[in-house]
Protein backbone atom coordinates (compact mmCIF):
# COMPACT_ATOMS: atom_id res chain seq x y z
CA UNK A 1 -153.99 60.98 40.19
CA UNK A 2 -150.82 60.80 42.88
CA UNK A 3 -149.52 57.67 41.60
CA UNK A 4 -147.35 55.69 44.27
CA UNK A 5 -144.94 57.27 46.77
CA UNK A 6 -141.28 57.27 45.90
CA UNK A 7 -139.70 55.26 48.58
CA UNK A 8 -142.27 52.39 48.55
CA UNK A 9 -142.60 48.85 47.18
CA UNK A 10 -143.64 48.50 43.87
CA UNK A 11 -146.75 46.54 43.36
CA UNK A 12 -145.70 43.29 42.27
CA UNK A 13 -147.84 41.68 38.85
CA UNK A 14 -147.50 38.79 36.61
CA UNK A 15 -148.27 39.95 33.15
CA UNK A 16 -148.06 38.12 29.11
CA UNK A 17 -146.16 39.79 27.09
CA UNK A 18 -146.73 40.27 23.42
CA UNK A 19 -145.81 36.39 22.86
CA UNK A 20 -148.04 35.32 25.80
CA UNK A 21 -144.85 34.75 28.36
CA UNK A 22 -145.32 35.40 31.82
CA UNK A 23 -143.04 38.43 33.02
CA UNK A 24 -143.06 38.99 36.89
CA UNK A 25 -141.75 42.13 38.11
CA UNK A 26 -140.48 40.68 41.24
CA UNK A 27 -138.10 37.80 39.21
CA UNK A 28 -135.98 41.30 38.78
CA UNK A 29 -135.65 42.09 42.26
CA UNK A 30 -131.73 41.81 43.54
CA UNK A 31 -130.45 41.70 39.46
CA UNK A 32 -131.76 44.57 37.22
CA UNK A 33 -133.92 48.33 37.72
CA UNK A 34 -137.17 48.28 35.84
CA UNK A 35 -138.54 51.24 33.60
CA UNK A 36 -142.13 50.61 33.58
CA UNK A 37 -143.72 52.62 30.81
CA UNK A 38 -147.81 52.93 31.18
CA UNK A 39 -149.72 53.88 28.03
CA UNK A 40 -152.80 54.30 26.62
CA UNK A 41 -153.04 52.14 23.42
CA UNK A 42 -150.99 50.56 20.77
CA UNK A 43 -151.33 51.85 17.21
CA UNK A 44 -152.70 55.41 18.44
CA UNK A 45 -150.37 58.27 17.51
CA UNK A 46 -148.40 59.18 20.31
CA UNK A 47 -147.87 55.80 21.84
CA UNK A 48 -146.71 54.45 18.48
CA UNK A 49 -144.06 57.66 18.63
CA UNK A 50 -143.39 56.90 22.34
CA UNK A 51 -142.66 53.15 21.68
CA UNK A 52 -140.27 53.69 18.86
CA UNK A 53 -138.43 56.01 20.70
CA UNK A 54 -137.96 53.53 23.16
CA UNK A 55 -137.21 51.11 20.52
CA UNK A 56 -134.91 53.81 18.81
CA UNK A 57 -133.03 54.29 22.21
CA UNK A 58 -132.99 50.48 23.67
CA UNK A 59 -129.31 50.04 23.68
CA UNK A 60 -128.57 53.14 26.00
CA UNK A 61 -131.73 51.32 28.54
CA UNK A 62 -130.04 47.94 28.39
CA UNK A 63 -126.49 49.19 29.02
CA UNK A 64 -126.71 48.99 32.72
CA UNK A 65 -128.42 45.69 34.55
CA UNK A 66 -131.68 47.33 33.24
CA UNK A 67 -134.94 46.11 32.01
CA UNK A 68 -138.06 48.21 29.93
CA UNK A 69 -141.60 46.99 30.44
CA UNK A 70 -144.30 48.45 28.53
CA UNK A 71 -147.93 48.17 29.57
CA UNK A 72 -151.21 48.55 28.35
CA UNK A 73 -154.42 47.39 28.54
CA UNK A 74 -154.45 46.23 24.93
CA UNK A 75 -154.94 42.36 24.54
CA UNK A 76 -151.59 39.94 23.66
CA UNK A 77 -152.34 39.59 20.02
CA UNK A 78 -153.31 43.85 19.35
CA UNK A 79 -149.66 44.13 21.08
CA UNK A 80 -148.09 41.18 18.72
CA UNK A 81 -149.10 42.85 15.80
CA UNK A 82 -147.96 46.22 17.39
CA UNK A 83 -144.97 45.34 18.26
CA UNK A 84 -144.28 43.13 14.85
CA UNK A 85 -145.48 46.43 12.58
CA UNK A 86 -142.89 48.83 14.47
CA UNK A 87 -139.91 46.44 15.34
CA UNK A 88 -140.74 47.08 18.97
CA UNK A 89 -137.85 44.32 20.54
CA UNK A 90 -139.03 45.20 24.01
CA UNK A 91 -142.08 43.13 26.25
CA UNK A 92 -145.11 45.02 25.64
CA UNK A 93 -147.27 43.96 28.36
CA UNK A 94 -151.03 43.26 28.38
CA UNK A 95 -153.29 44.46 31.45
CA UNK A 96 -156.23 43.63 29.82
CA UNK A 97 -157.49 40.56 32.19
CA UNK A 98 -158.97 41.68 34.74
CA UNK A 99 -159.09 45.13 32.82
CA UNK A 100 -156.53 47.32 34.20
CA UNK A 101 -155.78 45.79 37.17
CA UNK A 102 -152.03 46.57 37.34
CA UNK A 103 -152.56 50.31 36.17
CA UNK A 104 -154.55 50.20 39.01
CA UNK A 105 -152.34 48.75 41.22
CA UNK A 106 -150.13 52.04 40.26
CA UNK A 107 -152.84 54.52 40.49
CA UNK A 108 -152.79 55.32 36.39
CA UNK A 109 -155.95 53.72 35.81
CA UNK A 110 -158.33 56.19 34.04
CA UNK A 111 -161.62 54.22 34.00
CA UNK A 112 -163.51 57.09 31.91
CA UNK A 113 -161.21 55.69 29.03
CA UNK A 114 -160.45 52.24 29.89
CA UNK A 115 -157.15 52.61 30.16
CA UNK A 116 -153.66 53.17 31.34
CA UNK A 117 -152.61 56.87 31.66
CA UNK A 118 -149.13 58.06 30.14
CA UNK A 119 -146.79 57.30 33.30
CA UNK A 120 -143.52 56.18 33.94
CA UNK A 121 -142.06 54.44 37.14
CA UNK A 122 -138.19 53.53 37.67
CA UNK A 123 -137.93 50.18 39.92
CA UNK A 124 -134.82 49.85 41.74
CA UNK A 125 -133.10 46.74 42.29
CA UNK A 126 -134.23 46.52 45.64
CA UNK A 127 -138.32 46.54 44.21
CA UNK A 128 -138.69 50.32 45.76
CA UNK A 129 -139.69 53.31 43.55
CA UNK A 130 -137.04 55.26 42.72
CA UNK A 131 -138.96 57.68 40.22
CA UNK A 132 -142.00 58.52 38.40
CA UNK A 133 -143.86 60.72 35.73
CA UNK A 134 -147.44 61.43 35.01
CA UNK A 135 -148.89 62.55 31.85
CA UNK A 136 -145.30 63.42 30.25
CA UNK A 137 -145.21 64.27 26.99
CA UNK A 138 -143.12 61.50 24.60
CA UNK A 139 -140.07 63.42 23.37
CA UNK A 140 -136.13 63.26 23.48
CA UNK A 141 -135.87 65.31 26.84
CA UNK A 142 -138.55 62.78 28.43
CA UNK A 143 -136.34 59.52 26.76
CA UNK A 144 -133.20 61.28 28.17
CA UNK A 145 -134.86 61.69 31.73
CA UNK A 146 -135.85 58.03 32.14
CA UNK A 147 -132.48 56.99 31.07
CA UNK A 148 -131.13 59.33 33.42
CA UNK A 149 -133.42 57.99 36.35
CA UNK A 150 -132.79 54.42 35.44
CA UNK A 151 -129.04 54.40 35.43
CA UNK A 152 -129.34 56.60 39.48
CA UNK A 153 -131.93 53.45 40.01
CA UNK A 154 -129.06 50.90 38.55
CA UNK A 155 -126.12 51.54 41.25
């Protein structure tokens, strides 16, 4: 896995959210960066750590014309109840129809699992990658890095 050169246009996707509402990537384009956060499956271990400390850290991603997106292939209602059990106040996005389309589009697609891999992309305001991360592992250094990239994607 590569994933998508920094530099380039983000693939663009319409995707429901965890209360079935459309969220386009490209209705951010020219107002707020984008922290796409790819992972594997809601109510496993370390996404359920990841997510909340996302959740845990919201207000420093928000501070600055920002938006979080997280994505899985996980259907709308397994990411409603998700999302309700851990107070996650953030779109959790489904890529479940057509299966892992999106992922795809971003080259974190492992089809030996059927799902997304761990990977992070920063979306500029201008829809160009700005940064990415494959495979990191979910802990305050990682949280701090995104934030870090996102704020650099933000000006």
């Amino acid at each position: 896995m590569t994933g998508l050169a920094i530099g380039g246009p983000a693939p663009d996707f319409t995707l429901r959210d965890q209360f079935g509402q459309d969220v386009t990537l490209s209705s951010y384009v020219g107002s707020k960066a984008v922290l796409l956060l790819f992972y594997p499956a809601a109510f496993s271990g370390v996404c359920t750590g990841e997510m909340a400390g996302v959740r845990d850290r919201l207000d420093d991603f928000l501070t600055f014309d920002t938006e979080v997106l997280a994505i899985s292939t996980d259907p709308i209602y397994a990411l409603r109840a998700f999302a309700d059990q851990d107070g996650l106040n953030f779109p959790l996005l489904s890529d479940f129809w057509p299966h892992g389309a999106v992922a795809q589009s971003y080259d974190v697609f492992d089809s030996a699992r059927g799902s997304a891999r761990r990977s992070s992309y920063v979306v500029g305001r201008d829809g160009l990658v700005r940064w990415s991360v494959h495979n990191a592992n979910p802990d305050g250094r990682d949280l701090a890095e995104h934030l870090r990239q996102l704020r650099a994607a933000a000006e």
